[in-house]
Protein backbone atom coordinates (compact mmCIF):
# COMPACT_ATOMS: atom_id res chain seq x y z
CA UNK A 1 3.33 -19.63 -8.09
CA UNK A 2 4.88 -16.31 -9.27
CA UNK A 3 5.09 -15.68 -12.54
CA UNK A 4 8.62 -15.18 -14.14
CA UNK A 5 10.47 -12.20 -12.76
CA UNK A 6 10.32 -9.81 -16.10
CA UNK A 7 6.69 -10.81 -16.34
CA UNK A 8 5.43 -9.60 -13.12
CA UNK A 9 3.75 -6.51 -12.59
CA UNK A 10 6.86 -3.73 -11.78
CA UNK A 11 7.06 -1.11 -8.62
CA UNK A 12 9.18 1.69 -8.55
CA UNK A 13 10.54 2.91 -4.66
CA UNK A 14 11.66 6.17 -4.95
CA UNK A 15 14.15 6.60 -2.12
CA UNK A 16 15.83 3.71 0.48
CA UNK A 17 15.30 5.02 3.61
CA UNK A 18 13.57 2.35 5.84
CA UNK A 19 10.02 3.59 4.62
CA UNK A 20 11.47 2.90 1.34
CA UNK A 21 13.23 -0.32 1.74
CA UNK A 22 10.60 -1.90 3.73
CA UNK A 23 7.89 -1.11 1.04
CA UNK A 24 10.27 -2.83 -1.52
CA UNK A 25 10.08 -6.40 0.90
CA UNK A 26 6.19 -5.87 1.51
CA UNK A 27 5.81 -5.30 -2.45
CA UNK A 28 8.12 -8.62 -3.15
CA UNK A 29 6.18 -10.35 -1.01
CA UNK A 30 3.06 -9.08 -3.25
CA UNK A 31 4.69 -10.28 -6.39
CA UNK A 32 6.03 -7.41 -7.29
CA UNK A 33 9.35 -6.79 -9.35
CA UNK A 34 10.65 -4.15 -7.37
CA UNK A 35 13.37 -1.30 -8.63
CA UNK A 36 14.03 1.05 -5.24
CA UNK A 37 15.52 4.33 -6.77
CA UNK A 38 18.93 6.00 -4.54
CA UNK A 39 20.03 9.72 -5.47
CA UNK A 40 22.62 9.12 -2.58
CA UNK A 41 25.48 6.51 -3.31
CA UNK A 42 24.65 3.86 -0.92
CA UNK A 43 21.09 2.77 0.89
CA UNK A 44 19.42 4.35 3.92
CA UNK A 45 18.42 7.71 3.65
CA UNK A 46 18.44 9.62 6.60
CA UNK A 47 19.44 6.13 7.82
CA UNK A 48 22.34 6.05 6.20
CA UNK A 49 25.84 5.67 7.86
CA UNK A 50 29.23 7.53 7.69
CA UNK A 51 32.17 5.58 7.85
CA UNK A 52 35.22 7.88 8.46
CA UNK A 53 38.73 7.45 9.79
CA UNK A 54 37.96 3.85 11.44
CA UNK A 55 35.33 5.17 13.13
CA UNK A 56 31.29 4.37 12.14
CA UNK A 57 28.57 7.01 12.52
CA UNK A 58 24.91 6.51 11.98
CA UNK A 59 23.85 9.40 10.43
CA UNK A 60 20.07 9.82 11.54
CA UNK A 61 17.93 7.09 13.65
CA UNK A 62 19.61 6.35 16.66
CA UNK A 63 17.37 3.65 18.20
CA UNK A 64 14.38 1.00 18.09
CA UNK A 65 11.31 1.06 19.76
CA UNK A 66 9.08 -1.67 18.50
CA UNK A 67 11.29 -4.42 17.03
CA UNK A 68 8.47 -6.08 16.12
CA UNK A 69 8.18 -4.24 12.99
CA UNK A 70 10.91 -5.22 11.59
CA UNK A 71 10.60 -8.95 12.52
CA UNK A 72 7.56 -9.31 10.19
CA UNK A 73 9.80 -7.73 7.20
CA UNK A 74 12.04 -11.00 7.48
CA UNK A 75 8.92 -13.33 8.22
CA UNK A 76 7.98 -12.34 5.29
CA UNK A 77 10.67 -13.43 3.70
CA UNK A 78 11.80 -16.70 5.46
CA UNK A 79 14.05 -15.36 7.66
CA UNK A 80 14.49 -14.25 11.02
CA UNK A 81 15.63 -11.15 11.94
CA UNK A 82 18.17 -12.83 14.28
CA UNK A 83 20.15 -14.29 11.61
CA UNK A 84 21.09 -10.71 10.65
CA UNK A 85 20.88 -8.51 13.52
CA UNK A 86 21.75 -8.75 16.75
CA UNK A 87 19.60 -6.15 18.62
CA UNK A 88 20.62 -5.00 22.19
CA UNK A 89 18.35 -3.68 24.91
CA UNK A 90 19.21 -0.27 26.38
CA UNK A 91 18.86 0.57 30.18
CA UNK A 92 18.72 3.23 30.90
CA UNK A 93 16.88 4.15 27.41
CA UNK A 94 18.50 8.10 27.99
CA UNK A 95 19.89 10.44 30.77
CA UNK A 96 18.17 13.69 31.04
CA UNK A 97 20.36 16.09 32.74
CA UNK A 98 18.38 19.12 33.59
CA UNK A 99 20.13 22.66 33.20
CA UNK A 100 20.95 22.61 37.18
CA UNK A 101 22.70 19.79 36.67
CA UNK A 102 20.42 17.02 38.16
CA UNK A 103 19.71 13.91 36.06
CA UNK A 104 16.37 11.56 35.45
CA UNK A 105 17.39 8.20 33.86
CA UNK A 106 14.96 6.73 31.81
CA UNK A 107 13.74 3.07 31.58
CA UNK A 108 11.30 0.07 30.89
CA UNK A 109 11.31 -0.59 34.52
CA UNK A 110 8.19 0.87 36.23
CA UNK A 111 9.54 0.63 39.83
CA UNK A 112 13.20 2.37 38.77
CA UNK A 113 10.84 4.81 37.23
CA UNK A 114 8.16 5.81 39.71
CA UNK A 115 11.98 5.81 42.04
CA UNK A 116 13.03 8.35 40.02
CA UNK A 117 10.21 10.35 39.96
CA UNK A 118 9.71 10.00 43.47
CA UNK A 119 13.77 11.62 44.05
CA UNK A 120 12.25 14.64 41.98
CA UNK A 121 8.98 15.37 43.20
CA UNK A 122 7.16 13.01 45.51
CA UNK A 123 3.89 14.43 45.39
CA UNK A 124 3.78 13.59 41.42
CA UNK A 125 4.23 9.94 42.05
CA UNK A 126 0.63 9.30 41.91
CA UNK A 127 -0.29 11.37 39.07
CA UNK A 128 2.78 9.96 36.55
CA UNK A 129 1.05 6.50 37.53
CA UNK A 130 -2.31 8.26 36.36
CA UNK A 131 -0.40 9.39 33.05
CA UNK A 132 0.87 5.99 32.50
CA UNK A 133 -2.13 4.61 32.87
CA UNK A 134 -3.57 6.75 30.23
CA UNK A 135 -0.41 6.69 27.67
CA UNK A 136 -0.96 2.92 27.59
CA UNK A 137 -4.76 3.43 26.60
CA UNK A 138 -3.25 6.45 23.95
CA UNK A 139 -1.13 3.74 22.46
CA UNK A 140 -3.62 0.75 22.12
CA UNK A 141 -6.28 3.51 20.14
CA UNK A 142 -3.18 5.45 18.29
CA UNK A 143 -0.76 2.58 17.74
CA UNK A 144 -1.95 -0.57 18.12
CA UNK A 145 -5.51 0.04 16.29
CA UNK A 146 -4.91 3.29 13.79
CA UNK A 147 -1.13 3.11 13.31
CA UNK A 148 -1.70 0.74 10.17
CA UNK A 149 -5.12 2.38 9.21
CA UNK A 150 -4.88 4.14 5.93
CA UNK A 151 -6.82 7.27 6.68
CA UNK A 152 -8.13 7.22 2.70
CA UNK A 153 -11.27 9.05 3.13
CA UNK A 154 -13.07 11.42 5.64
CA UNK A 155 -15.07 8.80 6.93
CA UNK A 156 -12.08 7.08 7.97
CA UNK A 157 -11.34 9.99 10.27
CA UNK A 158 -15.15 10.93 11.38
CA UNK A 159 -14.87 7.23 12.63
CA UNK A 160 -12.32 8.03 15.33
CA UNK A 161 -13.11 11.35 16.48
CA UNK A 162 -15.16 10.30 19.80
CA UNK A 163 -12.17 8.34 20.98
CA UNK A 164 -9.60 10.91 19.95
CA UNK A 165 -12.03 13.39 22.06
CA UNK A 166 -12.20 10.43 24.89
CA UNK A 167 -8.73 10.13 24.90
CA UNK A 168 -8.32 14.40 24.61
CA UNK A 169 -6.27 14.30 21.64
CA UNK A 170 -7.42 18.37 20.98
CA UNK A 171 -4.82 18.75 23.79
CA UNK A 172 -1.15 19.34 23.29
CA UNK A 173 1.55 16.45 24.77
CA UNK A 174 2.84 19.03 27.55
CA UNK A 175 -1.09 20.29 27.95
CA UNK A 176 -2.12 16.73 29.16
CA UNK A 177 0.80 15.94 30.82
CA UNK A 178 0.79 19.03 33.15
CA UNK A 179 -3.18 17.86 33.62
CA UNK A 180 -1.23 14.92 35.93
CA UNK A 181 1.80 16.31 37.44
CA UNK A 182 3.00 19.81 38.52
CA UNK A 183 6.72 19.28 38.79
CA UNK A 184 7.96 21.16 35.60
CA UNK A 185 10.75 18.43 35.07
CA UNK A 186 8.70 15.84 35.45
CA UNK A 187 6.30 17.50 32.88
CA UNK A 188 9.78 17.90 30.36
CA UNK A 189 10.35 14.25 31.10
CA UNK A 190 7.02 13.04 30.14
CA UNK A 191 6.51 15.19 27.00
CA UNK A 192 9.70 15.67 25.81
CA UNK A 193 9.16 12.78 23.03
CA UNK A 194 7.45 14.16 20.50
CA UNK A 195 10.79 15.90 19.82
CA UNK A 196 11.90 12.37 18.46
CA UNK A 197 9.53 13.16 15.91
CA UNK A 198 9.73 16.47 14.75
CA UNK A 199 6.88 17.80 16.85
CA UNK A 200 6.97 20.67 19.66
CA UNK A 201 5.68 18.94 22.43
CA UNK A 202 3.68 22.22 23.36
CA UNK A 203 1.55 22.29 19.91
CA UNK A 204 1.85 18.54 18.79
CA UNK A 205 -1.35 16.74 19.34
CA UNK A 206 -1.60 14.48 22.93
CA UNK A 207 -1.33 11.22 20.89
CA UNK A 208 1.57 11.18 20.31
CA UNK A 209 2.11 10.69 24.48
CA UNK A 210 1.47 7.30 23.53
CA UNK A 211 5.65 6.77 23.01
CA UNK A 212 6.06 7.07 27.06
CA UNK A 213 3.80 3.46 26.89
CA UNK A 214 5.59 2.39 23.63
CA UNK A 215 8.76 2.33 24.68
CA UNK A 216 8.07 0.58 28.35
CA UNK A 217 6.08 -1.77 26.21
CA UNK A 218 8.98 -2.83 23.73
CA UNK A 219 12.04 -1.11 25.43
CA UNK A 220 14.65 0.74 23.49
CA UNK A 221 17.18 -1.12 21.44
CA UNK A 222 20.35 -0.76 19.70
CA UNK A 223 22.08 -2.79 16.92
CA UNK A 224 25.31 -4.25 17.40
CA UNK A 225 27.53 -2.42 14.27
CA UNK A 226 25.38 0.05 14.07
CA UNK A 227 21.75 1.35 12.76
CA UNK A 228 23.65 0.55 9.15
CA UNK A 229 22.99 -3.30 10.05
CA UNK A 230 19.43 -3.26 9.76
CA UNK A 231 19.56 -0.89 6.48
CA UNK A 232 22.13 -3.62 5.56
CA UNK A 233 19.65 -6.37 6.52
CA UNK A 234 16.98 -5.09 4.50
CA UNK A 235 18.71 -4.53 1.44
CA UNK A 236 19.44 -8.08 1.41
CA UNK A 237 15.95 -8.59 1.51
CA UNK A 238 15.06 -6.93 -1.21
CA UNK A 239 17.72 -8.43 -3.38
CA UNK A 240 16.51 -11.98 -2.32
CA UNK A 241 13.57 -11.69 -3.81
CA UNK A 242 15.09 -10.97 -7.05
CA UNK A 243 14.32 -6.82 -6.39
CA UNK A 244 17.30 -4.38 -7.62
CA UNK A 245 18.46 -1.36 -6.17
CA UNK A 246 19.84 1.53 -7.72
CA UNK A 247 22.76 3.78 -6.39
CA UNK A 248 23.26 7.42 -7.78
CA UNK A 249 19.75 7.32 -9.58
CA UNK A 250 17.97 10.42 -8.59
CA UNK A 251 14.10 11.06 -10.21
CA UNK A 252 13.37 14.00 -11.68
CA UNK A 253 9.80 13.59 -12.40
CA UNK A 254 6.97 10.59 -11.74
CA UNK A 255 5.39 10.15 -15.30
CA UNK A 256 1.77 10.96 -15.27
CA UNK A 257 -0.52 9.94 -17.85
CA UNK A 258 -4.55 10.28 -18.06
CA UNK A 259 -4.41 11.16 -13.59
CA UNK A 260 -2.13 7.72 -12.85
CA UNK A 261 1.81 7.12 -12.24
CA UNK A 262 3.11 4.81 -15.27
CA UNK A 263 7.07 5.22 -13.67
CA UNK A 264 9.38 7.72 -13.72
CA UNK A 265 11.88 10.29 -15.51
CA UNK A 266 15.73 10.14 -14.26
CA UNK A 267 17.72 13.57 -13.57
CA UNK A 268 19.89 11.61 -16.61
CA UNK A 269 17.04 11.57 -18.84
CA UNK A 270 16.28 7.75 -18.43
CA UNK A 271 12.92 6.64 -18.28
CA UNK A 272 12.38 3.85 -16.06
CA UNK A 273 8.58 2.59 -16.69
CA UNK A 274 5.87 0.92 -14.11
CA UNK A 275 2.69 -0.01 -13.13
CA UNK A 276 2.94 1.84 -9.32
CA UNK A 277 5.55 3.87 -7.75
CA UNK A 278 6.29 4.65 -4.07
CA UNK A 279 7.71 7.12 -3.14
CA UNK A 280 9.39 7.37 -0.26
CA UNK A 281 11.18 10.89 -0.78
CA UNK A 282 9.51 13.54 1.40
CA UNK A 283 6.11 13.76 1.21
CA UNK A 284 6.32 17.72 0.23
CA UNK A 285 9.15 17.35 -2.35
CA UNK A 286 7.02 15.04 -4.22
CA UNK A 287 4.54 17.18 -4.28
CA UNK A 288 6.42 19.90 -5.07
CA UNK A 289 8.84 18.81 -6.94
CA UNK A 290 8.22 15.60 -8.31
CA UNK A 291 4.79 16.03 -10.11
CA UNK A 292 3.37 18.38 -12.88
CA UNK A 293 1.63 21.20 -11.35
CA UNK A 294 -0.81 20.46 -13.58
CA UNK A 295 -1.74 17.04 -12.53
CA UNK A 296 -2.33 18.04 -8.65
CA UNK A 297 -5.69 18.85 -7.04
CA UNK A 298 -5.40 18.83 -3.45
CA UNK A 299 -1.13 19.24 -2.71
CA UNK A 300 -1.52 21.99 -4.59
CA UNK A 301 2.05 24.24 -4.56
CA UNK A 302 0.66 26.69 -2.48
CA UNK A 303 -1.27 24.05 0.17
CA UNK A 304 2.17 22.54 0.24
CA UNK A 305 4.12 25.92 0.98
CA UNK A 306 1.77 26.88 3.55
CA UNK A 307 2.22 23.71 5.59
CA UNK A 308 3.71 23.72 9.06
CA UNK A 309 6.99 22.19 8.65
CA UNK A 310 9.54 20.43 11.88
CA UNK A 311 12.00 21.48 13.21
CA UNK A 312 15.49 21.47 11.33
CA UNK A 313 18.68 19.57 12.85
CA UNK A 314 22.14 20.69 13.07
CA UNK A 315 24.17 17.18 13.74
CA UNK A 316 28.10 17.40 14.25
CA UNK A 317 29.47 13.63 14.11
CA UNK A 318 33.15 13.16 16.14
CA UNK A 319 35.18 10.90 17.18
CA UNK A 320 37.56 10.93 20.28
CA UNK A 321 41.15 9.17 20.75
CA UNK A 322 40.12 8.46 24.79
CA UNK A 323 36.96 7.07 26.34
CA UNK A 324 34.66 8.84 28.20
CA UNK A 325 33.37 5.66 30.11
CA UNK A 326 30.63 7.58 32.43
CA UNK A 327 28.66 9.30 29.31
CA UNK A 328 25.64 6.93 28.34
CA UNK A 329 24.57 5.51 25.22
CA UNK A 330 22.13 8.65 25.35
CA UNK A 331 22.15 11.55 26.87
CA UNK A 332 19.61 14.79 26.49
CA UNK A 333 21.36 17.69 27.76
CA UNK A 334 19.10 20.88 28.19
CA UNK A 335 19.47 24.24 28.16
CA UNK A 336 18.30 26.97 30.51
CA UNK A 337 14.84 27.37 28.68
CA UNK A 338 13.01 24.77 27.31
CA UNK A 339 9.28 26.51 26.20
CA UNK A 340 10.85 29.59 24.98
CA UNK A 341 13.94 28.00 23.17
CA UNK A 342 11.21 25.72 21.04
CA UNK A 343 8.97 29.02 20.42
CA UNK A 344 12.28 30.75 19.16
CA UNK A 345 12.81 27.05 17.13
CA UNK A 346 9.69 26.17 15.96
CA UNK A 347 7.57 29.31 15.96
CA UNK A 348 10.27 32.07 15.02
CA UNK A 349 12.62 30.19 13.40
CA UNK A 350 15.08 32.03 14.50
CA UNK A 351 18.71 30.53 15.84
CA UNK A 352 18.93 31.24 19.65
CA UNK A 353 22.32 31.63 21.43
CA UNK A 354 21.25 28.60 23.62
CA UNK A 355 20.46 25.31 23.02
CA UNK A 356 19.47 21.98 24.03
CA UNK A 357 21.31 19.06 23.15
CA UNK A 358 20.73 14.75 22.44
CA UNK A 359 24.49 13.56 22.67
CA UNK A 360 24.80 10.12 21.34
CA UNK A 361 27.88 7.68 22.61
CA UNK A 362 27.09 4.22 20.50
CA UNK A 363 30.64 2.97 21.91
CA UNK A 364 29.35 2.55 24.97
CA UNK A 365 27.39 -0.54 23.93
CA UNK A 366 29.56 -1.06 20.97
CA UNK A 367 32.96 -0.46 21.15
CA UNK A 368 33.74 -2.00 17.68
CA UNK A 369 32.35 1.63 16.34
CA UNK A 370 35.39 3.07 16.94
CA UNK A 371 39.05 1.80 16.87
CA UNK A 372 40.17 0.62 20.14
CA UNK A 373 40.33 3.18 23.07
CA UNK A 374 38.64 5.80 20.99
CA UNK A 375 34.63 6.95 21.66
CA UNK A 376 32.15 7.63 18.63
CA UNK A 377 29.80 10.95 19.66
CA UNK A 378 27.02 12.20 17.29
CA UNK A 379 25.66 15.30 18.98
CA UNK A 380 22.03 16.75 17.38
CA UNK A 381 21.17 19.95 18.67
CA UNK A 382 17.14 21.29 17.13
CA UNK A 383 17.12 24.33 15.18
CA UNK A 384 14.98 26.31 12.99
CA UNK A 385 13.86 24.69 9.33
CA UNK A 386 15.09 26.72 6.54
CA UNK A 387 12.11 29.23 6.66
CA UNK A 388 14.35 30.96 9.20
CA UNK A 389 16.55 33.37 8.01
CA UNK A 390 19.89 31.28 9.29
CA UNK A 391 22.34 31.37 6.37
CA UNK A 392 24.54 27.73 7.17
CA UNK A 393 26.85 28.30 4.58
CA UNK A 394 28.25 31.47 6.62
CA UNK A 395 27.24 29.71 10.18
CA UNK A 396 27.62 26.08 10.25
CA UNK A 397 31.48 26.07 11.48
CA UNK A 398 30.14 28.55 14.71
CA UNK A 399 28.01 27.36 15.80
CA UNK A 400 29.62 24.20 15.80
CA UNK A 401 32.00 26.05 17.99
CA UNK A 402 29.21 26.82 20.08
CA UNK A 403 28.13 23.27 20.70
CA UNK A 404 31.45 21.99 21.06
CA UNK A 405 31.63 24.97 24.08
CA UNK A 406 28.44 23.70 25.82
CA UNK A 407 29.44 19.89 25.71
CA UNK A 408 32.75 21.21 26.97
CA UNK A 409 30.78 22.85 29.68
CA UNK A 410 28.56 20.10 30.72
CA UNK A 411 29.36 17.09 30.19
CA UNK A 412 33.16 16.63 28.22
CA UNK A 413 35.53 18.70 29.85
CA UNK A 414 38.47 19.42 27.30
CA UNK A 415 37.27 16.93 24.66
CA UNK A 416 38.34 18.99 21.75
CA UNK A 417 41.91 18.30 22.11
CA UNK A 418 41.16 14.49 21.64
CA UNK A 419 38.74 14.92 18.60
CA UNK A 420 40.94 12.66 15.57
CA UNK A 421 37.99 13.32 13.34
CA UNK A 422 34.69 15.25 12.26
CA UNK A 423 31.91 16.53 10.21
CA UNK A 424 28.56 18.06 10.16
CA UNK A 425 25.39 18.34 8.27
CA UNK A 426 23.21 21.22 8.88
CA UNK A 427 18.90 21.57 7.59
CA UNK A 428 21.27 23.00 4.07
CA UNK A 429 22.28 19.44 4.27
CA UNK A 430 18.84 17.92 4.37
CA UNK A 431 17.56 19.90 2.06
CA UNK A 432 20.44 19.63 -0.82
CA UNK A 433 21.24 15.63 -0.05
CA UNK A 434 17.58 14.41 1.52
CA UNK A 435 15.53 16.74 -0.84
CA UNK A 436 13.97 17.54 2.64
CA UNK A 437 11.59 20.50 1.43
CA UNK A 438 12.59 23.49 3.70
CA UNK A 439 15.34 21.61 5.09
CA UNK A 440 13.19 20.06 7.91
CA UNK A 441 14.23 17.17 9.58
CA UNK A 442 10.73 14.90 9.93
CA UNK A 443 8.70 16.66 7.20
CA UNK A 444 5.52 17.98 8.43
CA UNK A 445 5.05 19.07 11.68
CA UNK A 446 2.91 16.50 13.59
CA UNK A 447 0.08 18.68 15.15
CA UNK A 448 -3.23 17.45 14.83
CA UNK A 449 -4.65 19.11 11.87
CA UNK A 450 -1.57 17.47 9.67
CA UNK A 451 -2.18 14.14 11.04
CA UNK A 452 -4.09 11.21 10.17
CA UNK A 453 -6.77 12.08 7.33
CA UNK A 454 -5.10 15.77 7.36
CA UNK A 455 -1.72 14.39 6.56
CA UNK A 456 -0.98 13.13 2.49
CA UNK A 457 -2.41 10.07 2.31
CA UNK A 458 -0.51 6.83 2.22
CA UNK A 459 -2.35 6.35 -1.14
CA UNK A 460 -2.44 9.70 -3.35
CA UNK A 461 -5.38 11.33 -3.27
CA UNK A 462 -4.26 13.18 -6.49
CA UNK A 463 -1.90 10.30 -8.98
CA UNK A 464 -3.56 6.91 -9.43
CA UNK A 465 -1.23 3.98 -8.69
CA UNK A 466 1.24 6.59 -6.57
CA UNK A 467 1.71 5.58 -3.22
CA UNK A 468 3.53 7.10 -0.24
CA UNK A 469 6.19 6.06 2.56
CA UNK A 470 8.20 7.79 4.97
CA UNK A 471 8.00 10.30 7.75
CA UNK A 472 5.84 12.85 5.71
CA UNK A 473 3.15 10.43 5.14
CA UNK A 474 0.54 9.06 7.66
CA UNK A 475 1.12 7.54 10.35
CA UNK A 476 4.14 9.97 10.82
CA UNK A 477 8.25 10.04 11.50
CA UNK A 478 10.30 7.97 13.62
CA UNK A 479 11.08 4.11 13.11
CA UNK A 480 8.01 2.58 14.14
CA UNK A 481 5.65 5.69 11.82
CA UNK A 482 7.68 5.48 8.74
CA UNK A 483 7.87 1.14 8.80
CA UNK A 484 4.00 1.65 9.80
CA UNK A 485 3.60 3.39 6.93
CA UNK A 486 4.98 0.92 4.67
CA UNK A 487 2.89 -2.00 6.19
CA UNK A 488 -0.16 0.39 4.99
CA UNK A 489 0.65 -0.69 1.77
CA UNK A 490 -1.13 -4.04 2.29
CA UNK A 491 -3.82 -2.63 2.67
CA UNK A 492 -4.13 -0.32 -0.61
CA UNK A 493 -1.69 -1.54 -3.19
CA UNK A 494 -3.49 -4.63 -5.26
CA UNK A 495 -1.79 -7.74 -4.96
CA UNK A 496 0.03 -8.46 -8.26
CA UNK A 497 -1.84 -11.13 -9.17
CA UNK A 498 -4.33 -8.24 -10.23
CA UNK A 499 -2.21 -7.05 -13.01
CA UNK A 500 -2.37 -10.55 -14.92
């Protein structure tokens, strides 16, 4: 039986993004009294929503690829997941319309898939099976068996190296893809992913081609209402088992005393005391900004400045007074280069006239998104972190401009004389509101020697009793990394029972 909620041992979540928020359940489930922390004024984080003008925008994640996860959050609390959210299967997952104007749809089904391949390039029909067939083994070894594994010590990654070498992890996603097929858009269609998590698929290590396998494995889904209803879901959660969450609370500093987090100092001076804290802000910013520099051995300031950092986002969120009934629920729409507009991107940082483009249309599997007979768009377009030399303040509105051109171009002829309403964040946006260090979108960049063992460590290698969550922590962004990275937390944070 648990002990009286002001008697039982307290944890303090810094930040209610999903890592966040689904640290607080596993935690309540521990016996913890739970406090999640929220600079912003309502929960999510990057998964936070917009609601603007009748019209409902989801301001980050955009779908869900292993539903499973968040099942076992409300199993673990009595509940299914059901009861709160009604998920929808996608199909097809995305469009891909290539720069010449031809499309690939996207899908769980292996025959509409080797069909579309096969209208592309018949002679790479065999070889995508081939790649298939591996991506599935990728994702047992990298998902399935490591995705939960803490990665605490060196031995921890020693262990794994012959299969990561088996499964030629030293290669980059587009590298081992182009090892199976020749066509090069049928080498963009298999390796495009790692986008979806902040990683250039020409650098990021090949295990992250396990998400081809992932998502034919659990399909792609979308909420009815909205990403908002699972952030909604989870909240309740949390407040059913007696944990409190707390709006317009931003931390200033995690209290460290003799090497081990006792709770943490408020930008309003309040001190809010504990015996762990999670933190789910960005993995950098905490060490960065978060800790004294005196208290760090390993995330030192200048380890964390010299990290390799993802790509930065530019969203602009819009809403339409017409339909536009033949654009899908997703949509990638590329540019005329696709290595050298990445380089300029991830390697240059420097803002090319050109771009590439994910165009999101949630009315067209939810219509109640928008009022009737209007569309909801979100349109994301990758750009460089804010190590480039890109000033937003001065460029945000043009190059808005510029994507609202391009779609214009390509795919929504004369929309901007239906737009009713509008806004955009830019990686000045992430960085002011998200406390995203260098304004990157996913933290740090996923290649192989900042993953796993190389990445900060689930359980601080530097604070006693501190604990991280989130994209910037191992296993890595996206959904299924960041609630992976919260179901770590079984496995290092001592039940409460301990603290009696």
């Amino acid at each position: 039986m648990l002990a009286p909620h002001r008697d039982r041992p307290h944890a303090v979540v810094i930040g209610s993004g999903f890592g966040g928020l689904a640290a607080g359940v596993r935690l309540g489930a521990r016996g913890y009294r739970t406090t999640i922390l929220e600079k912003l004024e309502g929960p999510g984080g990057r998964a936070r929503v917009f609601h603007q003008d009748g019209f409902t925008f989801d301001a980050g994640p955009t779908i869900v690829t292993a539903p499973f996860l968040f099942e076992e959050l409300w199993q673990l609390c009595g509940r299914k997941l059901s009861d709160d959210v009604d998920l929808r299967s996608l199909s097809p997952f995305y469009r891909i319309r290539f720069d010449s104007g031809e499309t690939f749809d996207c899908s769980g089904d292996a025959d509409a898939m080797r069909a579309e391949v096969a209208r592309l390039s018949p002679a790479d029909v065999e070889g995508y099976e081939r790649f298939m067939q591996l991506a599935e083994k990728i994702y047992a070894v990298g998902f399935e068996r490591l995705g939960d594994v803490p990665f605490s010590s060196m031995q921890d990654m020693i262990r794994v190296i012959p299969e990561l070498i088996r499964l030629q992890s030293y290669r980059s996603v587009h590298g081992l893809v182009s090892k199976y097929v020749r066509d090069p858009r049928i080498r963009l269609v298999l390796s495009f992913h790692s986008l979806f998590i902040g990683g250039n698929p020409f650098s990021v290590t090949s295990i992250y081609g396990l998400i081809s396998f992932l998502e034919r494995r659990w399909g792609v889904h979308f909420p009815i209402g909205g990403m908002g209803k699972l952030v909604d879901g989870l909240v309740s959660l949390v407040q059913g088992q007696g944990g409190e969450i707390r709006y317009g609370c931003e931390v200033e500093q995690i209290i460290v005393q003799n090497g081990a987090a006792k709770g943490v100092r408020l930008a309003s001076g309040e001190i809010i005391k504990s015996d762990i804290v999670v933190s789910n802000a960005d993995s950098a910013w905490t060490y960065r900004h978060l800790i004294p520099e005196n208290a760090l051995r390993r995330w030192t300031p200048r380890k964390i400045e010299q990290a390799r950092y993802s790509m930065g986002l530019f969203v602009w969120y819009f809403g339409t007074s017409r339909r536009y009934p033949n654009i899908p629920h997703h949509t990638i729409l590329l540019g005329p280069r696709y290595k050298d507009l990445l380089r300029d991107i991830f390697k240059k940082k420097h803002l090319a006239e050109d771009m590439s483009l994910y165009l999101h249309r949630p009315t067209a599997t939810d219509p109640s998104l928008a009022p009737e007979g209007c569309d909801a768009f979100y349109v994301l377009s990758p750009v460089p972190n804010l190590d480039g030399a890109t000033d937003w303040r001065q460029m945000a509105e043009p190059y808005r401009q510029a994507v609202a051109r391009r779609l214009s171009e390509i795919a929504l002829p004369g929309f901007e004389d239906h737009i009713v309403t509008s806004r955009m964040i830019s990686p000045l946006d992430f960085e002011t509101n998200l406390l995203s260090f260098k304004g990157a979108g996913f933290g740090l960049e996923p290649v192989l020697t900042q993953s796993a063992w190389f990445r900060p460590h689930n359980k601080s290698e530097d604070i006693e009793n501190l604990f991280l969550v989130g994209a910037g922590t191992h296993p890595g962004a996206g959904v299924p990394g960041v609630l992976s990275s919260a179901r770590i937390l079984e496995k290092l944070v001592p039940h409460a029972a301990t603290f009696a």
